[in-house]
Structures are given as structure tokens and as C-alpha cells.
C-alpha atoms as a PDB file:
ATOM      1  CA  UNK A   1       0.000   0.000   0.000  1.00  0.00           C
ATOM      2  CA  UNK A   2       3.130   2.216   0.907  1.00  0.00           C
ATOM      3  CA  UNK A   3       4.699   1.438  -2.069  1.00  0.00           C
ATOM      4  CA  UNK A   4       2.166   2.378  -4.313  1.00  0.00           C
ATOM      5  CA  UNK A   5       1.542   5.411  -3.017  1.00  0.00           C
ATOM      6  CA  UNK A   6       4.851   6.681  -2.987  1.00  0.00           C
ATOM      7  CA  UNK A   7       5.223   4.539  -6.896  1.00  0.00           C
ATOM      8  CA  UNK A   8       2.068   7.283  -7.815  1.00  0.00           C
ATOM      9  CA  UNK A   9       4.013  10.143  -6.145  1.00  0.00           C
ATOM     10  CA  UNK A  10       6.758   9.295  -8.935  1.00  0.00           C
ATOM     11  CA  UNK A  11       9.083   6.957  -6.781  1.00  0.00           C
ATOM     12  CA  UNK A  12      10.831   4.369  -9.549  1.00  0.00           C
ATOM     13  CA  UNK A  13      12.950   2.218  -7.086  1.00  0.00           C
ATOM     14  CA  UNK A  14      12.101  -1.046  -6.072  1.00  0.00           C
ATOM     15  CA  UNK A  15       9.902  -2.452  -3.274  1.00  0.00           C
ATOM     16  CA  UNK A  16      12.688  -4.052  -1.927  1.00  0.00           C
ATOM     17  CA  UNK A  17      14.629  -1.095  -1.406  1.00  0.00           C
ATOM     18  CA  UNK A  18      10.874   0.860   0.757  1.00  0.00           C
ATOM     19  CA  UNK A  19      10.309  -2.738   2.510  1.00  0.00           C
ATOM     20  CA  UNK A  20      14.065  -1.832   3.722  1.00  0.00           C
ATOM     21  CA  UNK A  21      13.946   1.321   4.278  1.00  0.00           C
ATOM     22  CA  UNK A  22      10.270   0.894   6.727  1.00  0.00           C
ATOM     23  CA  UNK A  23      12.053  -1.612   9.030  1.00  0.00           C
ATOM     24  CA  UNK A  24      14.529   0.810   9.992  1.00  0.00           C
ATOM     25  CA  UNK A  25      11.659   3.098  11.201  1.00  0.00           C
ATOM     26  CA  UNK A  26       9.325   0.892  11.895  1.00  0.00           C
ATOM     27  CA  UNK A  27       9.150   1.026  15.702  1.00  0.00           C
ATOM     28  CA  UNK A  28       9.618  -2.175  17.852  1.00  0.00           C
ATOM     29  CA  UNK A  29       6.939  -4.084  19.215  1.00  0.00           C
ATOM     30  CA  UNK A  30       5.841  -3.613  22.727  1.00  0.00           C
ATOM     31  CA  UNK A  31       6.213  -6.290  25.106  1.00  0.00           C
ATOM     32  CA  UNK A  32       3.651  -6.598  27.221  1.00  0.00           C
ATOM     33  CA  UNK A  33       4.751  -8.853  30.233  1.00  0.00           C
ATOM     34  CA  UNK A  34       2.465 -11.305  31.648  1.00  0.00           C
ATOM     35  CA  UNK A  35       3.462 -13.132  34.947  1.00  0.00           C
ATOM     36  CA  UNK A  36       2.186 -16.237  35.255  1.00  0.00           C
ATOM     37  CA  UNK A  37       2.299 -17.953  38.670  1.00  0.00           C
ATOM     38  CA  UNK A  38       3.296 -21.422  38.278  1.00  0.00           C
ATOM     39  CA  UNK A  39       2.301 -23.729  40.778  1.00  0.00           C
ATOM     40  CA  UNK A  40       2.458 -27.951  42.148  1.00  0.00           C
ATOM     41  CA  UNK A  41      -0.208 -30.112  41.172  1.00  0.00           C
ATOM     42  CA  UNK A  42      -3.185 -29.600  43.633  1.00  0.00           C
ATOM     43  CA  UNK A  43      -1.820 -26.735  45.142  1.00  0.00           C
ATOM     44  CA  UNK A  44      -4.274 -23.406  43.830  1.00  0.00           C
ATOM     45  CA  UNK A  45      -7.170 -22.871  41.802  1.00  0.00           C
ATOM     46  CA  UNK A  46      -8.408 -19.610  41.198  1.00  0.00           C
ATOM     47  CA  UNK A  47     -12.333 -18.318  41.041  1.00  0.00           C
ATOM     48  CA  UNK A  48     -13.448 -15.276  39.517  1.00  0.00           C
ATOM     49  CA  UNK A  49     -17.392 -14.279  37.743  1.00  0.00           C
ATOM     50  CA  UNK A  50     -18.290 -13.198  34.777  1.00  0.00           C
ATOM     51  CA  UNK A  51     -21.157 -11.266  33.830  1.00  0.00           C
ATOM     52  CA  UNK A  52     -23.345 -12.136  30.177  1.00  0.00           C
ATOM     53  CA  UNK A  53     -26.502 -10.227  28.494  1.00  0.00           C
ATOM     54  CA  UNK A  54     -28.771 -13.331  27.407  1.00  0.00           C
ATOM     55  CA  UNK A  55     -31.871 -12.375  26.000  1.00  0.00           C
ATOM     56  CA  UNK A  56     -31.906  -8.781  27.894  1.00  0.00           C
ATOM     57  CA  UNK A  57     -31.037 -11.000  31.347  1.00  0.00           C
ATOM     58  CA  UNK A  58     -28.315 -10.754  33.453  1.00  0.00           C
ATOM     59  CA  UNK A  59     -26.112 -14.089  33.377  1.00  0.00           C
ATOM     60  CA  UNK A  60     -23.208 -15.055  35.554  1.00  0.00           C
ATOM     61  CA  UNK A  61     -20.688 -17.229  34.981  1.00  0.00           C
ATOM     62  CA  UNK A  62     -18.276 -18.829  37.540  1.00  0.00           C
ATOM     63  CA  UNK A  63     -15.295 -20.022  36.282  1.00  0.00           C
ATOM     64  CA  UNK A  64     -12.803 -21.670  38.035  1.00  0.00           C
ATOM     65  CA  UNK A  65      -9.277 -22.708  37.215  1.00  0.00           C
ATOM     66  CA  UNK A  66      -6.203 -24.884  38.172  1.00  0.00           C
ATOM     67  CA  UNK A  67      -3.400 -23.359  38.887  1.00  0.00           C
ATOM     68  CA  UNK A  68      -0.761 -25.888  37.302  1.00  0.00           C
ATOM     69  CA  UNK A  69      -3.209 -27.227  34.754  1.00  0.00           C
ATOM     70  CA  UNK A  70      -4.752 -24.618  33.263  1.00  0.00           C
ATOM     71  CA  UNK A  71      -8.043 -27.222  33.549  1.00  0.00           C
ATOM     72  CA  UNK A  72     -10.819 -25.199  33.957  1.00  0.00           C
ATOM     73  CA  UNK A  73     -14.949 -25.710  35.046  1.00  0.00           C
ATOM     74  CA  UNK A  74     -17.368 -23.448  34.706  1.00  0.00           C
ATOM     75  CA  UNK A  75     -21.172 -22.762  35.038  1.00  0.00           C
ATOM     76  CA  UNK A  76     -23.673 -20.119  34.352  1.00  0.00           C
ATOM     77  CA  UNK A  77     -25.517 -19.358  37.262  1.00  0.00           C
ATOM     78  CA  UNK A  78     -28.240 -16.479  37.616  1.00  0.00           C
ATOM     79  CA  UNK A  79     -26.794 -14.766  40.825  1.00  0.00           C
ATOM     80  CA  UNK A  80     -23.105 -14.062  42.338  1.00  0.00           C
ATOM     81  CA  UNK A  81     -24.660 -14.939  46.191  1.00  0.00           C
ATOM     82  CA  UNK A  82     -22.554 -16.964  48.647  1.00  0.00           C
ATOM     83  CA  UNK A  83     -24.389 -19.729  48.578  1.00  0.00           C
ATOM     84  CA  UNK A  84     -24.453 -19.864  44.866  1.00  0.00           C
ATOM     85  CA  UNK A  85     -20.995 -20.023  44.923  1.00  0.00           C
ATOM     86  CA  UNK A  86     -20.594 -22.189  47.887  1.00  0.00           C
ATOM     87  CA  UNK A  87     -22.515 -24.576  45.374  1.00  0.00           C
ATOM     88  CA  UNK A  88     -20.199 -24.529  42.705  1.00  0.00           C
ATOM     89  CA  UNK A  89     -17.465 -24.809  44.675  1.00  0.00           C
ATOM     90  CA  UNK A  90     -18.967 -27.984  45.515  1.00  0.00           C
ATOM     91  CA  UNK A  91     -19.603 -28.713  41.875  1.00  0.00           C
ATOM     92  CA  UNK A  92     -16.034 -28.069  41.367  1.00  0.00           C
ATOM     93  CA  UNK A  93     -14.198 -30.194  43.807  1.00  0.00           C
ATOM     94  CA  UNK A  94     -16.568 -33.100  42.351  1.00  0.00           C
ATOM     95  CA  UNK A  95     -15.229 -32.085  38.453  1.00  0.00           C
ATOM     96  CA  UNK A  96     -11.985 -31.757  39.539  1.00  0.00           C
ATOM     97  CA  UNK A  97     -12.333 -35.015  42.166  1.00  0.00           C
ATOM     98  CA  UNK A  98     -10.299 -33.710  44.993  1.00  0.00           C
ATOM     99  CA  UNK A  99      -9.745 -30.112  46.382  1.00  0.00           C
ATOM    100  CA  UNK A 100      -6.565 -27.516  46.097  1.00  0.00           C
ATOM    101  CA  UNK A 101      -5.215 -26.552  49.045  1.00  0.00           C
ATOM    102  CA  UNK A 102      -5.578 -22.875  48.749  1.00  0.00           C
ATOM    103  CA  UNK A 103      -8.237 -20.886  46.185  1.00  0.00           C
ATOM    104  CA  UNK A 104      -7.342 -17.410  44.960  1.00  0.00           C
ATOM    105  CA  UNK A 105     -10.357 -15.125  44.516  1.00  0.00           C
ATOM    106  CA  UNK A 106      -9.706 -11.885  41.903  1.00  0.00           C
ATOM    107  CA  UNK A 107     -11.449  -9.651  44.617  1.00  0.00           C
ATOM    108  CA  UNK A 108     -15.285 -10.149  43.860  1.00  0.00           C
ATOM    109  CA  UNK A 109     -17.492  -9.036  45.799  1.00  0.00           C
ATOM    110  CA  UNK A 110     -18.533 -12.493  46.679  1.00  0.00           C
ATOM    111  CA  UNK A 111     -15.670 -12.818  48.600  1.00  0.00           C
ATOM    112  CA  UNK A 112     -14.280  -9.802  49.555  1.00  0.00           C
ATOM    113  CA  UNK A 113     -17.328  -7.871  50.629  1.00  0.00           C
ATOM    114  CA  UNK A 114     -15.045  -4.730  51.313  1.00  0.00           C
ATOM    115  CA  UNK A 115     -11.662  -4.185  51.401  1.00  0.00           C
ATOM    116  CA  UNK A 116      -9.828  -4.075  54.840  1.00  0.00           C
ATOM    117  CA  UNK A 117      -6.176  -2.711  54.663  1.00  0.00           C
ATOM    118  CA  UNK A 118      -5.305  -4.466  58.073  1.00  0.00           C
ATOM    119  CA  UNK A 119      -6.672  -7.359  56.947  1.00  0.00           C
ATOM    120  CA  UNK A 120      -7.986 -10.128  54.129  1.00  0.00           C
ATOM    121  CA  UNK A 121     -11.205  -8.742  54.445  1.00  0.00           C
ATOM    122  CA  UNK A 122     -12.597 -12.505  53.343  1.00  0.00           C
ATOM    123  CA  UNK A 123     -16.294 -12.559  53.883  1.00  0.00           C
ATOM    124  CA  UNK A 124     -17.743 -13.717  57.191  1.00  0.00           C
ATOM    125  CA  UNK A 125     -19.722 -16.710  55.778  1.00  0.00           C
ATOM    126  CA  UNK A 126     -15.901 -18.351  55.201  1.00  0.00           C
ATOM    127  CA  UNK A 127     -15.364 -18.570  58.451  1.00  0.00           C
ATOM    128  CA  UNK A 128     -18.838 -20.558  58.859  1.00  0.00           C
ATOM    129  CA  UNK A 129     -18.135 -22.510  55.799  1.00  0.00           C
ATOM    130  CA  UNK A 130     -14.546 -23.246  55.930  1.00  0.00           C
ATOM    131  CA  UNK A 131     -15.375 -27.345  57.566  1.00  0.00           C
ATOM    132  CA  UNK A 132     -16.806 -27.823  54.363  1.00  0.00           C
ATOM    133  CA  UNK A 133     -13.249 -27.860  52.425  1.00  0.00           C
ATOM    134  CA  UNK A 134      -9.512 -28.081  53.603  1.00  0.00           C
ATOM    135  CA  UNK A 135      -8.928 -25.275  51.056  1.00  0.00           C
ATOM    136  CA  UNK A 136      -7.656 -22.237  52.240  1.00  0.00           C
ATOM    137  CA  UNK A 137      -8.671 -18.689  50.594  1.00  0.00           C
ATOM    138  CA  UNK A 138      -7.467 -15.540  49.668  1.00  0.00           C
ATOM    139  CA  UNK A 139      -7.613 -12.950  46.930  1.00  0.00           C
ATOM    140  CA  UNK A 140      -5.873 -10.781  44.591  1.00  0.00           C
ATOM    141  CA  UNK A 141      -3.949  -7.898  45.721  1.00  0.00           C
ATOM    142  CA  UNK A 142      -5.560  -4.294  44.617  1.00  0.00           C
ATOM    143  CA  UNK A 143      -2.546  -4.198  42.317  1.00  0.00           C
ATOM    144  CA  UNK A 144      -3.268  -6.931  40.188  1.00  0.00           C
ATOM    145  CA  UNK A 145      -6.346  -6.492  39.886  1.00  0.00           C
END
């Protein structure tokens, strides 16, 4: 496209010589750094919602991942409650047949009612809930988001 505009313009050289000529101003590529967090077998999964317009409705989806895997489950569900989520953490630990021994959270709401900066600010049905897995919890720090 370049080249033909310039070719119009009354450039005669080559394309060769423009393709050239572009890299060297061309700028570089950005790298955008992504951390991944490896972990051991068995050792995380992490749990976050997402939110779907289905037929004018609002749709949630809870999605849940393993940490060393990458095997995910999910489900769409029509509420982000605790008890809803409770659930399909129940679902999960069936579909994954066994339970990590931690579970990140990405700070909803769920979770992490409101944030406490002297402490986890986990959601008080955890502590009520917490015989029902070995898993421990936590979430996302504000940086990451």
C-alpha cells in the first residue's frame, strides 16, 4: 500500500529497497509482560465471575481454574450470592475429584465484601463454611487487579 503510493508520487525504485527502508523506522513491538504464577499439582485454583446479556437477562458465569493445569470448570448461574458459589465450589471439587489446598479469589465481591487494609477482608460466611473444604482462601492484591 506504501509502495504504491509513494510509486504514484513518482518513486521508480524497487519495493525491496521501501520494505528496507520501513524496518529501519518501523518502531519495535511492545512487550507486554504477563506473569504467570506457576504452581504444584493440587496446590491453587483460582475463582473469579463473569457477567453475560442473554436475551436482555443478566447471566453469571463462575469459572474456576487450576493453577498448574490450566483445567478449567465453569457454570452459568443467575446470581453471584454466597451460597451460589458455595454450590459450585462444591460442583467443582466433584469435576476436579479432589480439592486444592488454597483458592485465589480476583477480589469479587462475593468474597471480599469490602476491602480491609489491616486485613484479608474474606467474607464472614468463610469462616462458617470453611469445615466444608480443607482449602484455604485468599484474593488478589488491589494491584493486580
Amino acid at each position: 500500500m506504501l509502495f504504491d503510493e509513494i510509486q504514484a508520487q513518482g518513486y521508480n525504485g524497487c519495493v525491496t529497497k521501501v520494505r528496507n527502508y520501513v524496518r529501519t523506522i518501523k518502531p519495535e513491538p511492545r512487550l507486554d509482560f504477563v506473569v504467570h504464577f506457576e504452581t504444584e499439582p493440587g496446590q491453587q485454583m483460582q475463582v473469579d465471575w463473569g457477567v453475560f446479556r442473554l436475551n436482555g437477562k443478566r447471566v453469571s458465569l463462575y469459572l474456576s481454574t487450576l493453577g498448574w493445569s490450566r483445567y478449567a470448570y465453569g457454570v452459568f448461574v443467575s446470581n453471584e450470592r454466597f451460597d451460589t458459589l458455595h454450590t459450585c465450589h462444591e460442583q467443582t471439587f466433584e469435576e476436579f475429584c479432589g480439592v486444592p489446598l488454597e483458592i485465589l479469589y480476583d477480589n469479587t465481591k462475593t468474597v471480599v465484601p469490602k476491602r480491609n487494609a489491616y486485613g484479608d477482608g474474606l467474607h464472614s460466611s468463610h469462616s462458617r463454611n470453611a469445615r466444608s473444604s480443607s482449602a484455604s482462601r485468599s484474593h488478589c492484591s488491589e494491584q493486580r487487579g
